[in-house]
PDB file of N, CA and C in Angstrom:
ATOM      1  N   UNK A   1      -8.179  -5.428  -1.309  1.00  0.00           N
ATOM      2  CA  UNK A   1      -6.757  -5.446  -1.479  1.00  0.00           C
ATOM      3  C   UNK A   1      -6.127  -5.041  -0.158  1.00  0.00           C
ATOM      4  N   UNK A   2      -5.273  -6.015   0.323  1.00  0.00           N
ATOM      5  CA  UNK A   2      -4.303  -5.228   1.428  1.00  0.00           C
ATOM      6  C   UNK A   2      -3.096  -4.398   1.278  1.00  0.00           C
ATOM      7  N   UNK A   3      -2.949  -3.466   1.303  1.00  0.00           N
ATOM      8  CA  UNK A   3      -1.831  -2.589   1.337  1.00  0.00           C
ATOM      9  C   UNK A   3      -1.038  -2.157   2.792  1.00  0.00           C
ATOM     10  N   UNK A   4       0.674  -2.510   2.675  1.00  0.00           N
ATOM     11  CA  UNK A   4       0.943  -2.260   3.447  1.00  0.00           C
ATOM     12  C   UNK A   4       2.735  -1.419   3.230  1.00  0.00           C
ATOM     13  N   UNK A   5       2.965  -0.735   3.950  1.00  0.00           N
ATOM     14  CA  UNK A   5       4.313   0.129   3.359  1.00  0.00           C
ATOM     15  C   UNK A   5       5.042  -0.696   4.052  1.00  0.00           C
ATOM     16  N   UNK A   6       6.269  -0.507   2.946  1.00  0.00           N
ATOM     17  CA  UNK A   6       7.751  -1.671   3.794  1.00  0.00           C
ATOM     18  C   UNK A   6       8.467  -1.257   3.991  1.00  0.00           C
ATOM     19  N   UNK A   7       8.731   0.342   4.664  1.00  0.00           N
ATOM     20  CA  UNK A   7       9.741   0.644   5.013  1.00  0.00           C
ATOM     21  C   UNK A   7       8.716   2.104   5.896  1.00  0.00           C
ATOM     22  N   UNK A   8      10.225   2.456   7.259  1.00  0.00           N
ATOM     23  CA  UNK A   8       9.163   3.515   7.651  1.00  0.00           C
ATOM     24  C   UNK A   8       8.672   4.931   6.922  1.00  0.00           C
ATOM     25  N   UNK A   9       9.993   5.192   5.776  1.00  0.00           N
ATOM     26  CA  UNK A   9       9.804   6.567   5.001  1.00  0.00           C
ATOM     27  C   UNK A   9       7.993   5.918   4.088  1.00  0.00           C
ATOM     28  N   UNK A  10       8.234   5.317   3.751  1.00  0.00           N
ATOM     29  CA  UNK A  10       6.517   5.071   3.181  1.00  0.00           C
ATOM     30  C   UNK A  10       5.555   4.903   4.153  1.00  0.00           C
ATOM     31  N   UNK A  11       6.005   4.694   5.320  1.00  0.00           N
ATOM     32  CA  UNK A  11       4.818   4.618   5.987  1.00  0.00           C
ATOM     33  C   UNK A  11       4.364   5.852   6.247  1.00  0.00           C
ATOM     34  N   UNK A  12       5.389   6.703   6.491  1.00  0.00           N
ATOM     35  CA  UNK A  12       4.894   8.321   6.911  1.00  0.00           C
ATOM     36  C   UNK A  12       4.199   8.877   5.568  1.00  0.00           C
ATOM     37  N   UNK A  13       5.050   8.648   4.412  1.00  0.00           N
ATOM     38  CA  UNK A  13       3.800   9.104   3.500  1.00  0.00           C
ATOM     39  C   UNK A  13       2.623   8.294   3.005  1.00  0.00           C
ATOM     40  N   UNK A  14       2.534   7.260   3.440  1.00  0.00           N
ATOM     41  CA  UNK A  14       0.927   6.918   3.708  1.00  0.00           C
ATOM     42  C   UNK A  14       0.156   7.190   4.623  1.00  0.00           C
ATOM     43  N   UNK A  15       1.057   7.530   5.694  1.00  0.00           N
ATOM     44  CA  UNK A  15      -0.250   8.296   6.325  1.00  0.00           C
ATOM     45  C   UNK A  15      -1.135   9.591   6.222  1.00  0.00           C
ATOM     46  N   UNK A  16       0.333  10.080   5.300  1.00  0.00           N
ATOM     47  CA  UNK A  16       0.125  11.896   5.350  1.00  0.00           C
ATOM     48  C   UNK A  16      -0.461  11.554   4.085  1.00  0.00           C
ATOM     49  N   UNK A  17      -1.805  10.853   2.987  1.00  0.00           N
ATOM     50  CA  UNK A  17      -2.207  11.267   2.447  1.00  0.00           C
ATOM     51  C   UNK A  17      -2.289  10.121   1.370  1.00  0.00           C
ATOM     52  N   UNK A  18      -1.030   9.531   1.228  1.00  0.00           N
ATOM     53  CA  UNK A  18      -0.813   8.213   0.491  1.00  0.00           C
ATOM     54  C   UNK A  18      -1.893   7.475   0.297  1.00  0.00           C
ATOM     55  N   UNK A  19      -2.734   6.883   1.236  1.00  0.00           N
ATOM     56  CA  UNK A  19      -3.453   6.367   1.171  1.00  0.00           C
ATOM     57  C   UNK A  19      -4.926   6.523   0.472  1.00  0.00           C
ATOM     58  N   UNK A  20      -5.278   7.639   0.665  1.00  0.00           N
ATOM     59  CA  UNK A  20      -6.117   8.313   0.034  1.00  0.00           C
ATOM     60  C   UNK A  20      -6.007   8.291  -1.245  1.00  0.00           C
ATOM     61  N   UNK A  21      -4.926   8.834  -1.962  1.00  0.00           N
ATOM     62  CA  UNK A  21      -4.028   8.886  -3.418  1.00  0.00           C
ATOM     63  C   UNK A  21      -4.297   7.223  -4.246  1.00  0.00           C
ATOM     64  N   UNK A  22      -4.042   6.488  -3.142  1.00  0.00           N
ATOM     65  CA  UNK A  22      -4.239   4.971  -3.625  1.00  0.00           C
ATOM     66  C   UNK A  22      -5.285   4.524  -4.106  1.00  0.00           C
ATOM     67  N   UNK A  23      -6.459   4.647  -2.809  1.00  0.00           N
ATOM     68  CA  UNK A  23      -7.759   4.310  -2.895  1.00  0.00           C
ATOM     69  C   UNK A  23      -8.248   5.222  -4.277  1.00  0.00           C
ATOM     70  N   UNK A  24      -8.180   6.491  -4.675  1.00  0.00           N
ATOM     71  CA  UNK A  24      -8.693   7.397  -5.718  1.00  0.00           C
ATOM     72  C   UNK A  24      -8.047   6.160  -7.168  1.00  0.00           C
ATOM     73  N   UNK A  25      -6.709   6.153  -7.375  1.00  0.00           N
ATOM     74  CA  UNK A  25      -5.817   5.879  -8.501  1.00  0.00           C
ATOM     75  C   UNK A  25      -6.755   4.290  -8.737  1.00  0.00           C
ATOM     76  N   UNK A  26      -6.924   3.524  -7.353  1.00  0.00           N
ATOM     77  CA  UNK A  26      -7.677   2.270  -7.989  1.00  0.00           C
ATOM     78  C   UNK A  26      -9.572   2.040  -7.825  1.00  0.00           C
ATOM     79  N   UNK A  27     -10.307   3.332  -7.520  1.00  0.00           N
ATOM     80  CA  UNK A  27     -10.941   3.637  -8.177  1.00  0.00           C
ATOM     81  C   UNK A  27     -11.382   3.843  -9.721  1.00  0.00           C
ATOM     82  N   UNK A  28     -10.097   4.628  -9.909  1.00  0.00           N
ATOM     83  CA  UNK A  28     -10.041   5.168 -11.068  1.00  0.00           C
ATOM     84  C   UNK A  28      -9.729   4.228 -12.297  1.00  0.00           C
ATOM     85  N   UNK A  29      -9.170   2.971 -11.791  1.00  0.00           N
ATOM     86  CA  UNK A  29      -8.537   2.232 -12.901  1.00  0.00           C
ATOM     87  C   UNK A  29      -9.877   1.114 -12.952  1.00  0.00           C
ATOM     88  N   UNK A  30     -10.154   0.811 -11.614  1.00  0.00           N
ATOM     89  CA  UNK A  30     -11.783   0.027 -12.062  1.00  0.00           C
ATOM     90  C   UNK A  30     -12.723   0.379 -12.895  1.00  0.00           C
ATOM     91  N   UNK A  31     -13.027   1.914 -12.397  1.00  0.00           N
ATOM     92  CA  UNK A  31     -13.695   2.124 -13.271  1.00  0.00           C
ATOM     93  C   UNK A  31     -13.744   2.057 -14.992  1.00  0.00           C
ATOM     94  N   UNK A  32     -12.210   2.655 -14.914  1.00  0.00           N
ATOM     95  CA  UNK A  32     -11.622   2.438 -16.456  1.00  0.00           C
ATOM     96  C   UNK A  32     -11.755   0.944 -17.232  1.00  0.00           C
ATOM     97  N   UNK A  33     -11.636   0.056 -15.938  1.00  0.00           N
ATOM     98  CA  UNK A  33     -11.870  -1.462 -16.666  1.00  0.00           C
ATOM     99  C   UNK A  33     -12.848  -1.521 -17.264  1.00  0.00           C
ATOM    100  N   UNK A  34     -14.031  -1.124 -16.106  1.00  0.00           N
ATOM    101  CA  UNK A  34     -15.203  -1.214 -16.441  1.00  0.00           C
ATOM    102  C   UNK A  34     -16.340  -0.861 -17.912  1.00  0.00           C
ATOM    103  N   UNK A  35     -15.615   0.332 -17.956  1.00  0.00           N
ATOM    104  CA  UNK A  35     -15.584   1.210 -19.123  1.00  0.00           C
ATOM    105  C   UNK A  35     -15.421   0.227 -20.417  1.00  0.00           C
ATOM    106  N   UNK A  36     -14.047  -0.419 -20.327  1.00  0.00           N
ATOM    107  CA  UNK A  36     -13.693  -0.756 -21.039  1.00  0.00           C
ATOM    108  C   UNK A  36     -14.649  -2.331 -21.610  1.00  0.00           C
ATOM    109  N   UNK A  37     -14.704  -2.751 -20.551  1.00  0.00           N
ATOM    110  CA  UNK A  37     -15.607  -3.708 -20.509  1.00  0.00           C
ATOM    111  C   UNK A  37     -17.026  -4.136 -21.360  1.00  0.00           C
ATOM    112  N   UNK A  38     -17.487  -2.637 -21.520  1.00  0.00           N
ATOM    113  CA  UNK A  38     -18.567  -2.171 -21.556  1.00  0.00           C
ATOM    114  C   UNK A  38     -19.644  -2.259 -21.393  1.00  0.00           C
ATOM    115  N   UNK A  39     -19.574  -2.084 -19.823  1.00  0.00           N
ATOM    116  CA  UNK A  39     -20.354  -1.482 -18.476  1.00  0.00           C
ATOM    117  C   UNK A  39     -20.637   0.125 -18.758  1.00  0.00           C
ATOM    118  N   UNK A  40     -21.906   0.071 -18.655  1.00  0.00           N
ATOM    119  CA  UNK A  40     -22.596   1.788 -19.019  1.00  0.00           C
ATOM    120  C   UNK A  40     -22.492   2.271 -17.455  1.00  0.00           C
ATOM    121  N   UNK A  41     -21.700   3.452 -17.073  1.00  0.00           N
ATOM    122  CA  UNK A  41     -21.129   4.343 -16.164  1.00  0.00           C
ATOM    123  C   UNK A  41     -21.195   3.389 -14.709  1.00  0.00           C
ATOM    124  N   UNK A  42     -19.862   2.469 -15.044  1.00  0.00           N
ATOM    125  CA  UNK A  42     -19.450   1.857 -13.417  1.00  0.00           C
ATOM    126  C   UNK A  42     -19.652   2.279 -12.267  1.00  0.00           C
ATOM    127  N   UNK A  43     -20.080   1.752 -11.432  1.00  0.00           N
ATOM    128  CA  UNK A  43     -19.641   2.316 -10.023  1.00  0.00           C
ATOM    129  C   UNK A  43     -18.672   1.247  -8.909  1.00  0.00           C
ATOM    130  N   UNK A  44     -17.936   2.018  -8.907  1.00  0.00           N
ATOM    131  CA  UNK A  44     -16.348   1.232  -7.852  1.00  0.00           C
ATOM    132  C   UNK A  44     -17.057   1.398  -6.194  1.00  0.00           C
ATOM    133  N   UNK A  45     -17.446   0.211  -5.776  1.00  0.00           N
ATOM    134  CA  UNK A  45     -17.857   0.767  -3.993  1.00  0.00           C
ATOM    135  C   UNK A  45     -16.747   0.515  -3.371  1.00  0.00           C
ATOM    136  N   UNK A  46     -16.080   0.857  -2.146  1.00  0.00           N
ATOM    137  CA  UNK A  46     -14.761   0.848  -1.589  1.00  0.00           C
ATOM    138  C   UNK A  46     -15.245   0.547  -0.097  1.00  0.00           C
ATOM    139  N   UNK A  47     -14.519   0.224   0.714  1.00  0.00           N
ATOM    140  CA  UNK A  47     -14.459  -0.105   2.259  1.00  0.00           C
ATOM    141  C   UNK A  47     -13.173  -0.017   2.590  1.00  0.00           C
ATOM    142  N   UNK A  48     -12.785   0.448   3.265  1.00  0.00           N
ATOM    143  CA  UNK A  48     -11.652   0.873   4.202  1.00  0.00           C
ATOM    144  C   UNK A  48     -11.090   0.088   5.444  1.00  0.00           C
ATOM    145  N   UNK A  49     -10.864  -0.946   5.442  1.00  0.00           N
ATOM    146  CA  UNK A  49     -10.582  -1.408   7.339  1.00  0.00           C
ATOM    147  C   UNK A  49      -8.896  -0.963   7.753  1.00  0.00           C
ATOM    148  N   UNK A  50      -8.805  -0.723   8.519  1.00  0.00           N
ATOM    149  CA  UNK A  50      -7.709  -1.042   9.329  1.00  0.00           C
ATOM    150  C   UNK A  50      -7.129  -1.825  10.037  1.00  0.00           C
ATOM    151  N   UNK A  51      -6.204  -3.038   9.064  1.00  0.00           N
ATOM    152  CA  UNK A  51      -6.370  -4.285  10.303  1.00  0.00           C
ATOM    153  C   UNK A  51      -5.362  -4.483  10.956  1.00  0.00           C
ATOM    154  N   UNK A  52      -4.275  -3.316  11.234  1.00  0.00           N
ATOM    155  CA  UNK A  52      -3.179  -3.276  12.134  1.00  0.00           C
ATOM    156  C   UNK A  52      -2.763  -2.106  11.885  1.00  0.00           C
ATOM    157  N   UNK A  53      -3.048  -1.438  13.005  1.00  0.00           N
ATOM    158  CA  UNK A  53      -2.249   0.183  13.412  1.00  0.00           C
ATOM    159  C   UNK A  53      -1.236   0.087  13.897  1.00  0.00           C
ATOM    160  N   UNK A  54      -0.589  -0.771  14.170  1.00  0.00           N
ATOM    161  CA  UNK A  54       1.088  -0.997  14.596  1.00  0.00           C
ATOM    162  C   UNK A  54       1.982  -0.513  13.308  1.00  0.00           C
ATOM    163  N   UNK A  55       3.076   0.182  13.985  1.00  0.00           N
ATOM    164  CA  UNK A  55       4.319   0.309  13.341  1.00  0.00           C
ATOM    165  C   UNK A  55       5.460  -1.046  13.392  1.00  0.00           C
ATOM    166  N   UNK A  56       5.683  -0.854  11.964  1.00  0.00           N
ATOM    167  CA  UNK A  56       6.725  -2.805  12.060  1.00  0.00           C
ATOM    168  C   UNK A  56       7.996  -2.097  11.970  1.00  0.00           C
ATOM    169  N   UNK A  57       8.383  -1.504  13.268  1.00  0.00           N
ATOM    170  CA  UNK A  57       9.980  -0.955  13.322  1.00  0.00           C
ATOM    171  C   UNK A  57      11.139  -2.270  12.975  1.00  0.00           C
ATOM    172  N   UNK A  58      10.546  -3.309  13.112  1.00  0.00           N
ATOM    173  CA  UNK A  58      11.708  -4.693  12.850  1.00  0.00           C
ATOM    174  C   UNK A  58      11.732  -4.338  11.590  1.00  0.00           C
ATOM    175  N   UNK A  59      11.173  -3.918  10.505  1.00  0.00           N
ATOM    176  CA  UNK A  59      11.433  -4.024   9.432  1.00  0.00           C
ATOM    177  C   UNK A  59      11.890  -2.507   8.434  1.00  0.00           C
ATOM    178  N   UNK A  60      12.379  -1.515   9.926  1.00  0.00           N
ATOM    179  CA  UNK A  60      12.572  -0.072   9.544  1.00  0.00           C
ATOM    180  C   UNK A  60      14.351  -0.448   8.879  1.00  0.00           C
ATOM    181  N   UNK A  61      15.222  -1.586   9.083  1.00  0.00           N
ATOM    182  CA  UNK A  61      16.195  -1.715   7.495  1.00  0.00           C
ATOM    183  C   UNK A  61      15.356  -1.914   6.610  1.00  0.00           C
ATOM    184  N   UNK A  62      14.570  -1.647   5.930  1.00  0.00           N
ATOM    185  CA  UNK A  62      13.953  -2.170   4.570  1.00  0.00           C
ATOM    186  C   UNK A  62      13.948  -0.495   3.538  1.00  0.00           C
ATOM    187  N   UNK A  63      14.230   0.148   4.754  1.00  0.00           N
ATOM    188  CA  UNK A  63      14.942   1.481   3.809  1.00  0.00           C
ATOM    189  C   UNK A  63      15.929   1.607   3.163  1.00  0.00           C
ATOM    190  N   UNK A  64      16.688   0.905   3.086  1.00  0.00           N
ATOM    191  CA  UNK A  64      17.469   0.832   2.381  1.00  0.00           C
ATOM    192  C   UNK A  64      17.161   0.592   0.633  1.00  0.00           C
ATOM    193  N   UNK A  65      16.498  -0.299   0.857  1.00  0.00           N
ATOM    194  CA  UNK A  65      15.539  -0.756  -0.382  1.00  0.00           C
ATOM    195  C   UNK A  65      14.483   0.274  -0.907  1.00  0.00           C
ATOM    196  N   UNK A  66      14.297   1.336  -0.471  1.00  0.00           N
ATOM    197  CA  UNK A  66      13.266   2.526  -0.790  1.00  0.00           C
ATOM    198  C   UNK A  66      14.123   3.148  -1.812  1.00  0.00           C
ATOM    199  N   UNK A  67      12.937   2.921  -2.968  1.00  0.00           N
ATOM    200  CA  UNK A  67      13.708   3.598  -4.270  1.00  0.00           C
ATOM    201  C   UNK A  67      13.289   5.165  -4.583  1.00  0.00           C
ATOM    202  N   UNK A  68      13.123   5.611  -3.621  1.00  0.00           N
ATOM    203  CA  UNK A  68      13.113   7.291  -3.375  1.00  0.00           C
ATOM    204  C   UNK A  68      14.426   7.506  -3.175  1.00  0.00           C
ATOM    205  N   UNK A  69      14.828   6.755  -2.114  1.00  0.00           N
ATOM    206  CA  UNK A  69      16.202   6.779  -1.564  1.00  0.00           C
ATOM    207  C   UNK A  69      17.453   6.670  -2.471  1.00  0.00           C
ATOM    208  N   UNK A  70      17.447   5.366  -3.284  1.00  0.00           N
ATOM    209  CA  UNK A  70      17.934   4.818  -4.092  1.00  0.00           C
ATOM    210  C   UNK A  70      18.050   5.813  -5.206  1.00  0.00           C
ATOM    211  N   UNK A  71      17.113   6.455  -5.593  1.00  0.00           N
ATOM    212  CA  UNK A  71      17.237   7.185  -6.940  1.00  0.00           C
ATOM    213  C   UNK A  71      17.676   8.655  -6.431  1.00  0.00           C
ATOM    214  N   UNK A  72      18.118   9.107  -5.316  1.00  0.00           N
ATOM    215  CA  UNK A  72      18.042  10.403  -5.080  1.00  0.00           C
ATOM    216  C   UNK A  72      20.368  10.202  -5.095  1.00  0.00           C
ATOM    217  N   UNK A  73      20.291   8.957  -3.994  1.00  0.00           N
ATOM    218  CA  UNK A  73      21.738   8.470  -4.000  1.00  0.00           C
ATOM    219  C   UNK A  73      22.225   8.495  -5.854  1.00  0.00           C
ATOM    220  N   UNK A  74      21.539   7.822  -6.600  1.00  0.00           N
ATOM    221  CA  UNK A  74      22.149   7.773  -7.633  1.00  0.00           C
ATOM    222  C   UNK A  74      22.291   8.924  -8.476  1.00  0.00           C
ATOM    223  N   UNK A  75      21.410   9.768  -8.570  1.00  0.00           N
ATOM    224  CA  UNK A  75      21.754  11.091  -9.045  1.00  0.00           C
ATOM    225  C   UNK A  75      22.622  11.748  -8.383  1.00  0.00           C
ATOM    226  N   UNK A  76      22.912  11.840  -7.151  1.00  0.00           N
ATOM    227  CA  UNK A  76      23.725  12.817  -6.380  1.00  0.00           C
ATOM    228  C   UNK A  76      25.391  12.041  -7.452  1.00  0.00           C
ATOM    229  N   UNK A  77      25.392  10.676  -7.038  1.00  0.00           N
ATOM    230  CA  UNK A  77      26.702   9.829  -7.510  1.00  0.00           C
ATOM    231  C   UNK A  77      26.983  10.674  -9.034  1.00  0.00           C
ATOM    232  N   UNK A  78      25.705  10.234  -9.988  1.00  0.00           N
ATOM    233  CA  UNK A  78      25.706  10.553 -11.153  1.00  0.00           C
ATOM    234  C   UNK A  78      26.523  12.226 -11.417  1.00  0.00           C
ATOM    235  N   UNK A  79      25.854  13.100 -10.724  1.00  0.00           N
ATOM    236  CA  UNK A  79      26.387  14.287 -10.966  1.00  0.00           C
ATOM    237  C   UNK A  79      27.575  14.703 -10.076  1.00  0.00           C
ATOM    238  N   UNK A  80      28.182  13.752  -9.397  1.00  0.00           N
ATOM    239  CA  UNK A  80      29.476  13.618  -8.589  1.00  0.00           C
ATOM    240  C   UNK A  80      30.351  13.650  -9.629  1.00  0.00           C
ATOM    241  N   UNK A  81      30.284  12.063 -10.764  1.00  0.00           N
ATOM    242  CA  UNK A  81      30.960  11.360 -11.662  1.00  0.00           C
ATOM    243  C   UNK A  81      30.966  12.066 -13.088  1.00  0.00           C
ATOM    244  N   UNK A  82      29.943  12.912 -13.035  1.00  0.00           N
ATOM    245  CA  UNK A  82      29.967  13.557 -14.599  1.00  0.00           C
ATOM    246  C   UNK A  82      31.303  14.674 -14.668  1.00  0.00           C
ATOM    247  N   UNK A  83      31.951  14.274 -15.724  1.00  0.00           N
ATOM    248  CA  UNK A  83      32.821  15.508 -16.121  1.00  0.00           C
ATOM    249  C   UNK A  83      32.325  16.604 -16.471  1.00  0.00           C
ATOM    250  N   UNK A  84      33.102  17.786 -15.894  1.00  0.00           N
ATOM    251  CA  UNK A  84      32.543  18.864 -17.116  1.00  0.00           C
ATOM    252  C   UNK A  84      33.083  19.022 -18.165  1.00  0.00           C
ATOM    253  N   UNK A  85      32.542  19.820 -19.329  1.00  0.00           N
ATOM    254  CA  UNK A  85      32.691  19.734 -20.667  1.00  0.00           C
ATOM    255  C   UNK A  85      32.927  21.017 -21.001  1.00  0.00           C
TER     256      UNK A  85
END
């Protein structure tokens, strides 16, 4: 699978750890297929490449579109707009 972050706030947290988090979560769900399958105790083998260590700053507007971002703006709005009671 290629994975790649589309904006730079995800890229920093894929580096700081993200990635790791990923590789474990789809481990974890193979195996679960597997399981399910019923395959007696799966084993998920993994490989790692790196096939571009470049930063894609052309595409650092795509933050805007980061729904970290998005959902943090809308709560702030939300509790702007709420009356009190």
């Amino acid at each position: 699978m290629l994975m790649r972050a589309n904006d730079p706030l995800y890229e920093i947290g894929m580096t700081f750890g993200g990635h790791r988090k990923e590789d474990l979560f789809w481990v974890a769900t193979l195996t679960a297929l597997g399981e399910r399958l019923g395959i007696q105790n799966p084993v998920v083998e993994t490989k790692t490449t790196c096939v571009d260590s470049k930063r894609q700053w052309r595409h650092a507007s795509n933050i805007w579109h980061n729904s970290m971002i998005r959902s943090v703006l809308q709560t702030l709005t939300f509790r702007r707009n709420k009356k009190p009671t």
